[in-house]
Protein backbone atom coordinates (compact mmCIF):
# COMPACT_ATOMS: atom_id res chain seq x y z
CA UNK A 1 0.00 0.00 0.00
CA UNK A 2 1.10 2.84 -1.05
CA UNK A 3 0.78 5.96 2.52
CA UNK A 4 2.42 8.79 0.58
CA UNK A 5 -0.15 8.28 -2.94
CA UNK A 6 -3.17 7.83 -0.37
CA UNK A 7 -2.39 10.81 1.49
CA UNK A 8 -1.78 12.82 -1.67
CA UNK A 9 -5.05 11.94 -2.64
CA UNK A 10 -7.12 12.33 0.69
CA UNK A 11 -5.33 15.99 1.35
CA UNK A 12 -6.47 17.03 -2.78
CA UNK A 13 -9.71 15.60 -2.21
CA UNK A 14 -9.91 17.59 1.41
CA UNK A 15 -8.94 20.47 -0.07
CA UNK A 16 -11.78 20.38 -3.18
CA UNK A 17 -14.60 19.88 -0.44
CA UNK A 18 -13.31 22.56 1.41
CA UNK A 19 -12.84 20.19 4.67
CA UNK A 20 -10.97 22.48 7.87
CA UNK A 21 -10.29 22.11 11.23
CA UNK A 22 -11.70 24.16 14.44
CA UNK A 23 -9.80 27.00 15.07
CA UNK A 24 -6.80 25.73 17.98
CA UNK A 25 -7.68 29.03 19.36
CA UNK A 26 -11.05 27.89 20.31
CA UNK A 27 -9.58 24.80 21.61
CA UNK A 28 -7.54 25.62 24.17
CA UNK A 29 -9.37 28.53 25.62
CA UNK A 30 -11.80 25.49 26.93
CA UNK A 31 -8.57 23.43 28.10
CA UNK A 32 -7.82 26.87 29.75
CA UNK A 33 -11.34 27.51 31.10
CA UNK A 34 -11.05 23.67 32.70
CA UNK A 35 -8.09 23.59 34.22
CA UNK A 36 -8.34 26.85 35.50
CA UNK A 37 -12.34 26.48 37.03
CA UNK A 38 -13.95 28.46 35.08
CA UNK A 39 -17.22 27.10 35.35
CA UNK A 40 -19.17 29.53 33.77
CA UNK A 41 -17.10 29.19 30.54
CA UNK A 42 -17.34 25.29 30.21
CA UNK A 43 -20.88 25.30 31.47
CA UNK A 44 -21.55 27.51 28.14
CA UNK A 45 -19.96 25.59 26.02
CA UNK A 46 -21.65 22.47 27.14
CA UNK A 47 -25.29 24.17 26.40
CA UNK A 48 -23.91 24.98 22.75
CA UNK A 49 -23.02 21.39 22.42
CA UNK A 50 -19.95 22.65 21.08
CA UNK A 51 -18.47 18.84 21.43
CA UNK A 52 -20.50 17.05 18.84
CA UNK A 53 -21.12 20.22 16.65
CA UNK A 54 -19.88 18.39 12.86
CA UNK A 55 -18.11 21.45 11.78
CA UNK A 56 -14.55 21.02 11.97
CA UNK A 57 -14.51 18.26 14.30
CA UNK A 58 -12.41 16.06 12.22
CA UNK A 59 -12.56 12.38 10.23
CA UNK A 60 -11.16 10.12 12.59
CA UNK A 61 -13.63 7.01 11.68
CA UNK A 62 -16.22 6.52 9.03
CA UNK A 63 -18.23 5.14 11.70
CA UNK A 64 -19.54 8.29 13.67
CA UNK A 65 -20.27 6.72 17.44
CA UNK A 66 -16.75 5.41 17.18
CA UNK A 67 -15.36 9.17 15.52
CA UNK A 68 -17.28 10.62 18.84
CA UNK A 69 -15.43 8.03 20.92
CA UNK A 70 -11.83 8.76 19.61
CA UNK A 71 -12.94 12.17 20.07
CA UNK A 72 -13.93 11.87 23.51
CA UNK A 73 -10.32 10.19 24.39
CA UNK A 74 -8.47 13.03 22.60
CA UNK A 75 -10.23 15.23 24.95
CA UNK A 76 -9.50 13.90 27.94
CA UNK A 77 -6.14 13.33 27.13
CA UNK A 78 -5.84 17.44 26.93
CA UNK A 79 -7.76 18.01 29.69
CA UNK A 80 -5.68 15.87 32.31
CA UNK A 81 -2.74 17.31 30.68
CA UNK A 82 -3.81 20.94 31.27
CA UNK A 83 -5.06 19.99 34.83
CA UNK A 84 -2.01 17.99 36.07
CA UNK A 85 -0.22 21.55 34.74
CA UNK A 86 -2.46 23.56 36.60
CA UNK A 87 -1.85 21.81 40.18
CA UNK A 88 -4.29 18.55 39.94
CA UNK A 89 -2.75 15.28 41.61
CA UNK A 90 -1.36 13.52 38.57
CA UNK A 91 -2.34 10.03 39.99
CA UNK A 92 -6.46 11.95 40.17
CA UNK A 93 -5.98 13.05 37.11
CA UNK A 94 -5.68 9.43 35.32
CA UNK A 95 -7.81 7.50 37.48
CA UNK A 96 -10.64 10.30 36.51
CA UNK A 97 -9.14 9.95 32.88
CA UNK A 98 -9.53 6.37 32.83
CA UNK A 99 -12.80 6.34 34.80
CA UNK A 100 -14.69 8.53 31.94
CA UNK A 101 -13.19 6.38 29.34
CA UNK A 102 -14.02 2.89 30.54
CA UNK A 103 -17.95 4.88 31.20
CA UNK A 104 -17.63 5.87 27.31
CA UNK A 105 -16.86 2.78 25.99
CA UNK A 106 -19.94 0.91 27.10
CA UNK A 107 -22.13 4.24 25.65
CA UNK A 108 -23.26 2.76 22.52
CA UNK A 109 -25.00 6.27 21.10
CA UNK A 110 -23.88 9.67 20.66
CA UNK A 111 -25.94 11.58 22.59
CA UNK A 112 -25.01 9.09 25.66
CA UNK A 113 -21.40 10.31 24.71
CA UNK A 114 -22.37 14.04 24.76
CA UNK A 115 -23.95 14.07 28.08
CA UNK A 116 -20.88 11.51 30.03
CA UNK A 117 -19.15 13.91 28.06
CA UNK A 118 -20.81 16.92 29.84
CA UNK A 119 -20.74 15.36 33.10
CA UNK A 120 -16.66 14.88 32.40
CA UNK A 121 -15.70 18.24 31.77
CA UNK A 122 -17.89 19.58 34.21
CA UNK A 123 -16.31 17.05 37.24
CA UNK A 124 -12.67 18.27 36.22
CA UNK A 125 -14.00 21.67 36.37
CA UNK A 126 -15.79 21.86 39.68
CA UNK A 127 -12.60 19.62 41.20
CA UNK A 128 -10.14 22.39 39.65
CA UNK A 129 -12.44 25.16 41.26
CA UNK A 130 -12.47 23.70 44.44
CA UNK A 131 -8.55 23.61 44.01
CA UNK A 132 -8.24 26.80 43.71
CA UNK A 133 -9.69 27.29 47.22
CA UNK A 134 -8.26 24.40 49.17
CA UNK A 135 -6.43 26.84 51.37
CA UNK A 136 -7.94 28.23 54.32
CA UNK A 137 -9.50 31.23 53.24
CA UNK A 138 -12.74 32.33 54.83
CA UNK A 139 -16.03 32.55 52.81
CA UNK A 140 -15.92 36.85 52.63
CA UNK A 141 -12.57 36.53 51.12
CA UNK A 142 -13.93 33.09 49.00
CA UNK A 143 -16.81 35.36 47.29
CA UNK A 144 -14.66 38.27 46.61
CA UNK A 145 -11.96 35.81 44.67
CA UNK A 146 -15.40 34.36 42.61
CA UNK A 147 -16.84 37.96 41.88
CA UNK A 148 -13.21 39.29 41.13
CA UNK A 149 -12.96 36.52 38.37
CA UNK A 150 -16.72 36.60 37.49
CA UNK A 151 -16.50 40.05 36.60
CA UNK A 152 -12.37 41.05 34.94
CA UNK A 153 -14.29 42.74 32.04
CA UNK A 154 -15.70 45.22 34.56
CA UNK A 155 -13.34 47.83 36.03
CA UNK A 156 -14.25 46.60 39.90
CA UNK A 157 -13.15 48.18 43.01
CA UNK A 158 -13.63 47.89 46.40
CA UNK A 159 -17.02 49.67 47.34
CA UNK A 160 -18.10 47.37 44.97
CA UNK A 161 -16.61 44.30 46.43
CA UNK A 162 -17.27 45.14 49.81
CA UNK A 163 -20.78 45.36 49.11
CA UNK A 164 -21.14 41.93 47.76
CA UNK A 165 -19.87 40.78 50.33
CA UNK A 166 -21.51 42.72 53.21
CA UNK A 167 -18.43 44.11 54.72
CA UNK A 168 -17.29 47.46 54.54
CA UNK A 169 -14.22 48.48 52.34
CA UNK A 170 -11.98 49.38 54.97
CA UNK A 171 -12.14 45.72 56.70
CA UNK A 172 -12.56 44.06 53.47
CA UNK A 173 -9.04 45.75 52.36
CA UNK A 174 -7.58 44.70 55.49
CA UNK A 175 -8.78 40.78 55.70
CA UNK A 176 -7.92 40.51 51.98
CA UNK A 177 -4.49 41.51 52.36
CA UNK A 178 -4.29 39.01 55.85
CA UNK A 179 -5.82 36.37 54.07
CA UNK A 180 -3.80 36.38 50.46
CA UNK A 181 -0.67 38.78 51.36
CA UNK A 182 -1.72 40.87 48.97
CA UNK A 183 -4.25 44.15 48.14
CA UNK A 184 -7.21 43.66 46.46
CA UNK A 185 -6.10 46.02 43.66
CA UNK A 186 -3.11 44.25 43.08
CA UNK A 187 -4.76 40.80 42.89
CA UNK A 188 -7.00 42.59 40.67
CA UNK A 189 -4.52 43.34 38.26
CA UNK A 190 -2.51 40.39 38.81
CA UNK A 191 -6.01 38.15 37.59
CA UNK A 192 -6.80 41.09 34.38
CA UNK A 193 -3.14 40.76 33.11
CA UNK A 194 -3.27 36.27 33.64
CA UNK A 195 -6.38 36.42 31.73
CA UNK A 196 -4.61 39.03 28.96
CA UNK A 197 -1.87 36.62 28.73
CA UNK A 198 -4.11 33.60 27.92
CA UNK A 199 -5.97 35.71 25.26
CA UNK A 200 -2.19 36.74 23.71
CA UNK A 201 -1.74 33.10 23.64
CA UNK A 202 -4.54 31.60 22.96
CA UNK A 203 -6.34 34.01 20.43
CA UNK A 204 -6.66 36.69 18.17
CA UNK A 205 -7.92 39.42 19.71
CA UNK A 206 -6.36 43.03 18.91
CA UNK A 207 -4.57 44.48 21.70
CA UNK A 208 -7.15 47.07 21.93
CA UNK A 209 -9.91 44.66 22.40
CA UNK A 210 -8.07 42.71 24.67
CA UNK A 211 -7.72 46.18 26.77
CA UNK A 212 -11.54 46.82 25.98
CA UNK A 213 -12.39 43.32 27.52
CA UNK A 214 -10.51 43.73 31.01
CA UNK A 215 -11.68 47.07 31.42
CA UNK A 216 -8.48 49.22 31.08
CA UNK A 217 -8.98 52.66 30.79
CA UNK A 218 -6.73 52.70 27.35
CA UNK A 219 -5.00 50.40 25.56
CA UNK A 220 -1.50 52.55 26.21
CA UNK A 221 -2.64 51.56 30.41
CA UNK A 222 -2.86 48.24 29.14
CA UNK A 223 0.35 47.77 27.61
CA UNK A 224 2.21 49.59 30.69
CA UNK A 225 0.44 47.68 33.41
CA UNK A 226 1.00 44.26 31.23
CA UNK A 227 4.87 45.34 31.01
CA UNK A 228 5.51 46.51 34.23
CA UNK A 229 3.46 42.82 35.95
CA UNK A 230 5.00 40.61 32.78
CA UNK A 231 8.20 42.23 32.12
CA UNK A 232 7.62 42.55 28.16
CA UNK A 233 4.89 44.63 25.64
CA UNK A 234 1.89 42.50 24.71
CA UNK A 235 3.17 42.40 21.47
CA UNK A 236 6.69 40.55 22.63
CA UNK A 237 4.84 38.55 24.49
CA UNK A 238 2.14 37.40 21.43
CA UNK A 239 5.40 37.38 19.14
CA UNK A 240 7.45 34.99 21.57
CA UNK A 241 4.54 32.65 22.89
CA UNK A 242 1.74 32.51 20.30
CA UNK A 243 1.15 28.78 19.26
CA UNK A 244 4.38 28.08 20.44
CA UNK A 245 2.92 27.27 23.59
CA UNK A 246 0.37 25.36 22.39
């Protein structure tokens, strides 16, 4: 058999029917969103279905439960990956992996896939989540964290905070920095320009919309506070880690 002349052919006949792949941008912004417990995010994308949607999803078998199912390994596969990275205990991380695989295997239609497939993402999510807050950190300073990264494309301060969270901005300020070791502006910041760096990454987005997003007063504030926190210009940072990281 002949690879090369059967590749050849495939790629021609791909190319005539127009055939393309998702966007890795797209991609690993939901890796991103799961590993880093962003439940709002991967709840989304589990209403839009966005797993089994046919559009560039990819050929991997003419049979399409068993295309879902290779499908469903690939993605789990990234996801522990991106987890383990992000500070999940590498033994969880397979067992879960191989749990959700050995489920899928006996699912035997692809809307059974879709929803253990829901149910999987969601699971890694809501354990990376409650990662995030395994320290002891008391349930004022838990809500403020959630609203702080609910809300990074709003300009937030601490009236605002305190209010959520039924304290008043003076003692909020001061059990925030107890709590964390740091202010709440600072964390602020610290949380806009992590998100800006995932978007530089992971995406396409101008630096001006990136600046509109987080709710910087200009893009010029933007690309100071990003240098003086990251130690290079958005644009350095885009040039030197863009897909390169992927």
């Amino acid at each position: 058999m002949n690879l090369q002349k059967e590749w050849y052919q495939q790629e021609l006949k791909n190319i005539e029917e127009s055939v393309t792949h998702r966007p890795l941008e797209e991609e690993f912004l939901f890796y991103q969103a799961v590993s880093s417990g962003d439940m709002n995010f991967v709840q989304k994308n589990c209403i839009e279905n966005t797993f089994t949607e046919p559009d560039g999803m990819g050929v991997l078998s003419k049979n399409p439960i068993t295309n879902i199912k290779y499908h469903f390994v690939v993605t789990v596969a990234m996801i522990v990956r991106h987890c383990v990275e992000a500070g999940m205990e590498l033994e969880q991380a397979y067992r879960l992996s191989d749990f959700y695989i050995l489920k899928m295997d006996t699912c035997s239609s692809i809307d059974a896939i879709s929803r253990l497939h829901h149910n999987m993402v969601l699971d890694f999510t809501g354990r990376m989540l409650l990662l995030k807050k395994s320290s002891v950190i008391s349930k004022s300073i838990i809500l403020c964290m959630d609203y702080i990264y609910n809300h990074l494309n709003s300009p937030l301060t601490v009236p605002e905070l305190a209010e959520y969270t039924n304290l008043s901005p003076s003692y909020l300020s001061r059990l925030f920095k107890k709590e964390l070791g740091i202010s709440i502006s600072d964390y602020v910041r610290e949380k806009k320009i992590e998100k800006a760096e995932n978007l530089l990454k992971y995406s396409d987005y101008s630096f001006i919309e990136i600046a509109n997003y987080l709710a910087f007063s200009s893009q010029s504030h933007f690309i100071q506070t990003f240098k003086k926190t990251v130690g290079l210009t958005p644009k350095k940072y885009r040039d030197k880690y863009y897909r390169t990281s992927w």
